[in-house]
Structure formats: structure tokens, C-alpha cells
Protein backbone atom coordinates (compact mmCIF):
# COMPACT_ATOMS: atom_id res chain seq x y z
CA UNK A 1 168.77 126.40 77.52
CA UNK A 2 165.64 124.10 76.93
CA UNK A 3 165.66 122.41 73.73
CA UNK A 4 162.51 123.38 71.66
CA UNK A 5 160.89 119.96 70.49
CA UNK A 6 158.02 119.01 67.81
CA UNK A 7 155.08 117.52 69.31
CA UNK A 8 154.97 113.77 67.84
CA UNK A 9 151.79 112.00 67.59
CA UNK A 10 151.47 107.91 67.91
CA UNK A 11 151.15 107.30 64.63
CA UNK A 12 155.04 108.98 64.00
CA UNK A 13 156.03 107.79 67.22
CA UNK A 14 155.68 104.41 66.04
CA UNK A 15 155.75 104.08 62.60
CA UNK A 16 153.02 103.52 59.98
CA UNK A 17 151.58 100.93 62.01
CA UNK A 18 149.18 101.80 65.14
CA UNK A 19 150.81 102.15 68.57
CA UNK A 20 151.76 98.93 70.11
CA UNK A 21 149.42 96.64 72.16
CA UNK A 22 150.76 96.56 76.30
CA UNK A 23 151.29 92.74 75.36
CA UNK A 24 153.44 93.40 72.87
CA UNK A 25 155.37 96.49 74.61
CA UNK A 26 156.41 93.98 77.69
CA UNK A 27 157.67 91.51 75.20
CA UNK A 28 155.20 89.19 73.97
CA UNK A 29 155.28 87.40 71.01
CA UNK A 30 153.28 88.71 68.25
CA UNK A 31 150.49 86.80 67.44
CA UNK A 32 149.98 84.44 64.27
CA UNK A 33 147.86 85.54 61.20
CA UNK A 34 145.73 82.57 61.26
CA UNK A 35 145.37 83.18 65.07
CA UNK A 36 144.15 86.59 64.83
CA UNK A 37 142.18 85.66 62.16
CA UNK A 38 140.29 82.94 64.26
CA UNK A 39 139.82 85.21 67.11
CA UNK A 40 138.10 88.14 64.75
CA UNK A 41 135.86 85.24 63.81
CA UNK A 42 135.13 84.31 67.24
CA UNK A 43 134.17 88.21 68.05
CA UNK A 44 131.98 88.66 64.98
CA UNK A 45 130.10 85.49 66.19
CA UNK A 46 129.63 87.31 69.76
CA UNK A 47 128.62 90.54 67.89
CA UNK A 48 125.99 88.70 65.83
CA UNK A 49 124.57 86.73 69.39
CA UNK A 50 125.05 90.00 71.04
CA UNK A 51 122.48 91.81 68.52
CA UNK A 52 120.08 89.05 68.36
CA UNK A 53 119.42 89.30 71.82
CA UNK A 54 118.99 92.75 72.26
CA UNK A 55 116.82 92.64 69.58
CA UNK A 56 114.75 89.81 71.77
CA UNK A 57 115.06 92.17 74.55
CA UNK A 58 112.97 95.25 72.65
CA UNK A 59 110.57 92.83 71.56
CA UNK A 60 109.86 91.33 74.85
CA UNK A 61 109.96 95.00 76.76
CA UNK A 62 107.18 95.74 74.23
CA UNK A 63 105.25 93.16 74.84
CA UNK A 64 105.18 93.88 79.14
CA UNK A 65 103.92 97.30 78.46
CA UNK A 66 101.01 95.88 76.04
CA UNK A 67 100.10 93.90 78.93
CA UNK A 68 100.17 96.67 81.34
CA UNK A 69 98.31 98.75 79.67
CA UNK A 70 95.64 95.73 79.19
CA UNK A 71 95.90 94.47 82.60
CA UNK A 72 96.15 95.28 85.95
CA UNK A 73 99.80 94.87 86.75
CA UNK A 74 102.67 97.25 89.28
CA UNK A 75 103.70 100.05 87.48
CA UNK A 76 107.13 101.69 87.80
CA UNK A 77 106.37 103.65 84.79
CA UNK A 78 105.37 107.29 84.12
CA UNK A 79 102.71 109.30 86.70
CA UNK A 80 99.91 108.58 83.81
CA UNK A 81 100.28 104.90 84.07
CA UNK A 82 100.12 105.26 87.76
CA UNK A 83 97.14 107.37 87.62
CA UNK A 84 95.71 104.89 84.98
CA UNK A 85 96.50 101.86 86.98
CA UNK A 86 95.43 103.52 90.36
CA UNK A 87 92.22 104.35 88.76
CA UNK A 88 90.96 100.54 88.07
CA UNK A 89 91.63 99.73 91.30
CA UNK A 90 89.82 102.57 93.10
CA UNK A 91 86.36 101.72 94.38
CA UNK A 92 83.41 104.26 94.33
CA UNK A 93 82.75 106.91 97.38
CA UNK A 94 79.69 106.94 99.52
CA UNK A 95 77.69 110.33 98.64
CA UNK A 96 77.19 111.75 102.27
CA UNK A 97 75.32 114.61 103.76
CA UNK A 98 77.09 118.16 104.69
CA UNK A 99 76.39 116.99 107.80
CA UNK A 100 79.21 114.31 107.46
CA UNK A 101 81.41 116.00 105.19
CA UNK A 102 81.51 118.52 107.70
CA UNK A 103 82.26 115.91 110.42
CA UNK A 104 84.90 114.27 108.04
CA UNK A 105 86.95 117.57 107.73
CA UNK A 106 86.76 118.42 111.31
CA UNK A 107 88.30 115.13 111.83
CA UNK A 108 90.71 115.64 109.28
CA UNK A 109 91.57 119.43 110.40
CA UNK A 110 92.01 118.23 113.87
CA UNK A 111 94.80 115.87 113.41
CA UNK A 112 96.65 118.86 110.39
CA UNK A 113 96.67 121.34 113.48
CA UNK A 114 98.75 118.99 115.66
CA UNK A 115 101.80 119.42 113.24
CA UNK A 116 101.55 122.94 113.61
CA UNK A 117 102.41 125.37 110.25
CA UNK A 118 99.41 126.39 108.27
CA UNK A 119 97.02 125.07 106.03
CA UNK A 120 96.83 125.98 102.47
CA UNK A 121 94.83 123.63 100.52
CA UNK A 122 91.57 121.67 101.55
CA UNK A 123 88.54 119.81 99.93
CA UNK A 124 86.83 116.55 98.31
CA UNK A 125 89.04 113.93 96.46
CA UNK A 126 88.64 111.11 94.44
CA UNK A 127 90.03 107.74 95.78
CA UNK A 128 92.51 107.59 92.75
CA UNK A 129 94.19 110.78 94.08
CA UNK A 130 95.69 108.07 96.13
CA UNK A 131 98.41 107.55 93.47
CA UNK A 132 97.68 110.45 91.60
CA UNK A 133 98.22 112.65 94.17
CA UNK A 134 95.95 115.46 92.39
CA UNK A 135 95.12 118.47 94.27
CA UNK A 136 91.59 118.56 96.27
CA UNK A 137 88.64 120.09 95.14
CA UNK A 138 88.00 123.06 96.93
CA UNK A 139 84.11 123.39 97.37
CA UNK A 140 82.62 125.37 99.84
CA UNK A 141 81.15 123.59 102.72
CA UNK A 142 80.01 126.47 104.82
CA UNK A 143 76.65 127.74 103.71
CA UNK A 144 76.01 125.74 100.58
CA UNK A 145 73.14 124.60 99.38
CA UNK A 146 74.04 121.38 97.95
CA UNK A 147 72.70 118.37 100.18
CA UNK A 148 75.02 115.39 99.03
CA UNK A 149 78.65 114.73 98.84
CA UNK A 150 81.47 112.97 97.57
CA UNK A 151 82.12 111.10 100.58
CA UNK A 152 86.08 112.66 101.62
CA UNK A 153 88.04 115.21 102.50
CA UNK A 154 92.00 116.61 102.58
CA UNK A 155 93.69 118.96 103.83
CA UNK A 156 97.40 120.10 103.06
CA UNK A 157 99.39 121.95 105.05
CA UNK A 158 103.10 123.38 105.63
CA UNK A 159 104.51 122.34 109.11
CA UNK A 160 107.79 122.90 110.99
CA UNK A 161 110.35 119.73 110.03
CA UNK A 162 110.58 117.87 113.24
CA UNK A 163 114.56 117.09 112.19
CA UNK A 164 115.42 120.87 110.78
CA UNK A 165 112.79 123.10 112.68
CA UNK A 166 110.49 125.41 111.66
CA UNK A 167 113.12 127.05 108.46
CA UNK A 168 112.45 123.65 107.33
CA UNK A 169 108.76 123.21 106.14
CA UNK A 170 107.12 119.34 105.26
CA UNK A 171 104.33 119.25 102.98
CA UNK A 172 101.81 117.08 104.72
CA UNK A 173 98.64 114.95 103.54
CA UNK A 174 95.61 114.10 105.58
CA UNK A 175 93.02 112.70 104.07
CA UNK A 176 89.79 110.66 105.44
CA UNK A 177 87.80 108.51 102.34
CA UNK A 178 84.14 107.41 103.36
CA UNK A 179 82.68 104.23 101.21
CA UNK A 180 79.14 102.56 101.21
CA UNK A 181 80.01 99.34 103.38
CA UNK A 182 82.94 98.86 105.88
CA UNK A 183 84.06 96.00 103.39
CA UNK A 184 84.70 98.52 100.54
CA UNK A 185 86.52 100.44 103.05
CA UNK A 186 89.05 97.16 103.16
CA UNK A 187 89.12 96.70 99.40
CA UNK A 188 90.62 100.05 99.49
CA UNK A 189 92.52 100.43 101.83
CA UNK A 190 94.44 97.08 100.91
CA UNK A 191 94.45 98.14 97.43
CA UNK A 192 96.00 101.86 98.78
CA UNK A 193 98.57 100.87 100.96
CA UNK A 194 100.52 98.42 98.48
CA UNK A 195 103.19 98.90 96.18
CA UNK A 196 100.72 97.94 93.03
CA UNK A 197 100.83 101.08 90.48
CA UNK A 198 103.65 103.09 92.60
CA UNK A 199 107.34 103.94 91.81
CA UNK A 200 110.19 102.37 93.92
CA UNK A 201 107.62 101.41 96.48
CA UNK A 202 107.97 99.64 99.93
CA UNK A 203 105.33 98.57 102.52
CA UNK A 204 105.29 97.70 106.04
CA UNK A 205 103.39 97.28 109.00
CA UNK A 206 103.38 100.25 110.59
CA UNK A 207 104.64 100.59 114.66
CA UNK A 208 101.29 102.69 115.27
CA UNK A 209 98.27 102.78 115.16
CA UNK A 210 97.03 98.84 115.11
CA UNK A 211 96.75 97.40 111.59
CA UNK A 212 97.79 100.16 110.04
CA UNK A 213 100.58 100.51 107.55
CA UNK A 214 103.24 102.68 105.49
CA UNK A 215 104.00 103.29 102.39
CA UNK A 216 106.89 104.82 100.91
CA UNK A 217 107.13 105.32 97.71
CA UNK A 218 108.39 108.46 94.60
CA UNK A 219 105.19 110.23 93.61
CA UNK A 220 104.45 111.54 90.60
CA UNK A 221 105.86 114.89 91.46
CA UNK A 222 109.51 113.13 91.55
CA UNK A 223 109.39 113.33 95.47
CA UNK A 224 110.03 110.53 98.42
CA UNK A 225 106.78 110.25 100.12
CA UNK A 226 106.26 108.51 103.34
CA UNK A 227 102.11 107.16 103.90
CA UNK A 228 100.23 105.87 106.45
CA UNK A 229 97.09 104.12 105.91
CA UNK A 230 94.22 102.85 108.62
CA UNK A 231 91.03 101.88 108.07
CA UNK A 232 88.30 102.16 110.36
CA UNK A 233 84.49 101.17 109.46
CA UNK A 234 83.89 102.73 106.41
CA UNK A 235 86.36 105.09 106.58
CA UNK A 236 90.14 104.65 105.03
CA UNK A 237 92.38 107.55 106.22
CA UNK A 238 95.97 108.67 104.56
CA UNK A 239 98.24 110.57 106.42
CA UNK A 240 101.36 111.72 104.40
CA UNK A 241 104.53 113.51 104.88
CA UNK A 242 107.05 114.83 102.12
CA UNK A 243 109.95 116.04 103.87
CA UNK A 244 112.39 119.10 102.77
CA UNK A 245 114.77 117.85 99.70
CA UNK A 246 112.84 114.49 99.41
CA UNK A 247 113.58 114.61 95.73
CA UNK A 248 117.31 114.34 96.35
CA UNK A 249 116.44 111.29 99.03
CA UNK A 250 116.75 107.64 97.65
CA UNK A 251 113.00 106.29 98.29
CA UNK A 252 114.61 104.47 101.66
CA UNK A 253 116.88 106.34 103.68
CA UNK A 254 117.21 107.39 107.29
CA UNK A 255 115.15 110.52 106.69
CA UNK A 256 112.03 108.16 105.55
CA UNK A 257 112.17 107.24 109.57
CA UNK A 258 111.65 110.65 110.13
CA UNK A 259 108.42 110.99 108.19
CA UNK A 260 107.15 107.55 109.33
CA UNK A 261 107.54 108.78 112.64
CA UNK A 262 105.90 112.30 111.88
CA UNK A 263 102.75 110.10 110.49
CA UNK A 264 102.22 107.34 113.10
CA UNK A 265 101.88 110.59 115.87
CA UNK A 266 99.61 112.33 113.68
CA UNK A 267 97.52 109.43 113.02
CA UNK A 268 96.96 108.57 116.70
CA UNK A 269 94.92 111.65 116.61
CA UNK A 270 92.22 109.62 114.64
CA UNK A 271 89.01 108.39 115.91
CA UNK A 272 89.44 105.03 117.08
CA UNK A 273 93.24 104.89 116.43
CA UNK A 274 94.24 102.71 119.30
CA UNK A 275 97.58 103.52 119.75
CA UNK A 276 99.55 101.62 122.60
């Protein structure tokens, strides 16, 4: 017959005093007052140093973000010091005819349709959409009356994953920017395709097209994006893919390959891309 028992806690277990340190279980000697004495002095000294430099720590954390916000530094921050950082270092669009901006989205619409799927957004952007990654503006092209425009054009579309097939859908980017001289095209497109004002970013040089490079970074939508930038005269183009459960990627992974990959095709579609 089992013998019913009271639960005992430590504290009975082992007298008045606390439970027994494992030193002192296997045998050790007990320590010496003055001994523990000197080594609670020697931890409140630690504490003390330990506080005073956190305390250094805050202030100096501070100060980098008062300089961010005053200079023109990387950000790993929030999307709005992206966008804010993005902005100063975004140069000003040519103002084109509908002629062009029509020519500009057929040349974007023309590489979209090679990844199959179907579109659902299009229009005019802003070169700080770069890392903002705002939506277009979607302004009527056909049969407008307007006679100048911002000098761009996106288009979004779903298309088939090239890894998962077509139950798998990638969100991708094209974009083509248009600026006043082919050297503000540069200044952009070297400003674009760094890591400067981008989460957990990475550059390379990109296997295809010639000079042109990737990106990949975590957007402000929480996502792993993969880029590809190329400049050509005066235009800068961005072709980007967000692949299914890119917010559960790390922002390099084997899957980035796959997106890089998706891009660099794509973007030998482009006027001028010499590919090899």
C-alpha cells in the first residue's frame, strides 16, 4: 500500500537556511565571512561599471540617430527613415512627351509578359519609390490630353514561381526611370542599386546583363526582395522579384538565387541589354 506523503518545499527540506549551493552539496568547504564579504564587494563594483556603461550606450545610440536624421547615412531603421533617406538621394525625372511615356511602358510591358501571370498594377513613379516601394500612379495614358510627363513607368504583376509553379505566384517589379542627361541616369542608378537607406541589404554584380547589378534587401513591407538594376542612356531600369513566403526567408538564402535568376532573364528583354 503506497505511503501517502506531504509535499516538502526547499525551505523545510533544508532548514531555515536556503537550499544548499552544488559546491557545498559535493563537499566543499564553506566559504569565510570576510571572503564572501569581499566577493559581494567585487560584484557591486561590476554592477556599478555594468550600469555606467549602458547608460553610455543610450546616450551614444541617441546621438547616431540625431545624425541620421541630419545626414545622409545607411539606414537599417524603420520604412520612414528609408523613405526619408531614399528621398535625398533621388534625383529629379525628365518630363517627357506621351509619346515616350507610351514608348517607356511598352518597353516595360514587354519584358512583365515574358514571366507570364497577369498584370494588376501599372503607372508613373517617383525615383524614391525605389526604397519606398510605393504603389504607381495610375494615370491614363490612352487618350489624354495632357502633353508632358513624369518621365517613368511600372508595372506589377503576379507570375507563376519558376521553383513552385503556377499555385505559387511572385510579385514582380519592372520599372524603367527616364532623367534629363545620361549622367543623372548614373547618379541614380549608383545611388539605387546600393545598400545606402535599405534593411539587411547586399549588392553584387550581377551575372547578366553587363554592368548591371542586384540588390537584395527587406522592404518596407517586411519582405525579401531580390533587384536588378541597369542603366542605359538616360534610362535606369529595376526589375524586381518577391518570391512566395519571402517574409519567412532570411534576406540571403538559396531561394534569393531563385529570384536573381528570375530577374537577370527578364532583364535581357531590355533594349540594349547585352546579355552574353
Amino acid at each position: 500500500m503506497p505511503i501517502s506523503r506531504e509535499r516538502v518545499d526547499a525551505e523545510d527540506a533544508f532548514g531555515a537556511t536556503s537550499p544548499p549551493h552544488a559546491g557545498q552539496a559535493f563537499g566543499a568547504s564553506p566559504e569565510s565571512k570576510s571572503l564572501r564579504v569581499a566577493k559581494w564587494l567585487v560584484l557591486e563594483a561590476r554592477l556599478a561599471m555594468l550600469l555606467v556603461g549602458l547608460g553610455l550606450a543610450t546616450v551614444g545610440l541617441i546621438g547616431n540617430h540625431n545624425m541620421f536624421v541630419a545626414g545622409d547615412s545607411a539606414s537599417s531603421g524603420t520604412a520612414s527613415e528609408q523613405s526619408e533617406c531614399g528621398a535625398r538621394r533621388s534625383p529629379v525625372l525628365a518630363t517627357v512627351s506621351t509619346r515616350q511615356i507610351l514608348a517607356l511602358r511598352a518597353i516595360v510591358q514587354s519584358v512583365t509578359r515574358r514571366a507570364g501571370g497577369h498584370e494588376y498594377e501599372s503607372g508613373t513613379v517617383l525615383p524614391i519609390d525605389a526604397w519606398a516601394d510605393n504603389s504607381p500612379e495610375n494615370s491614363a495614358t490612352e487618350g489624354s490630353r495632357r502633353t508632358h510627363w513624369r518621365g517613368s513607368f511600372e508595372v506589377r504583376q503576379w507570375a507563376p514561381d519558376p521553383q513552385w509553379g503556377a499555385s505559387y505566384s511572385d510579385d514582380i517589379v519592372v520599372d524603367a526611370f527616364m532623367f534629363p542627361t545620361p549622367q543623372a541616369a548614373l547618379r541614380f542608378f549608383g545611388k539605387a542599386a546600393s545598400t545606402r537607406c535599405r534593411n539587411s541589404a547586399s549588392t553584387a554584380v550581377a551575372t547578366r546583363p553587363a554592368d548591371a547589378r542586384e540588390l537584395n534587401w527587406v522592404n518596407p513591407d517586411d519582405a525579401t526582395e531580390e533587384d536588378l538594376w541597369l542603366a542605359r542612356g538616360r534610362v535606369v531600369y529595376r526589375l524586381a522579384d518577391v518570391r512566395p513566403g519571402a517574409s519567412d526567408q532570411p534576406p540571403s538564402s538559396p531561394a534569393d538565387r531563385v529570384g536573381f535568376k528570375t530577374v537577370e532573364a527578364l532583364a535581357c528583354a531590355l533594349p540594349e541589354a547585352r546579355c552574353s
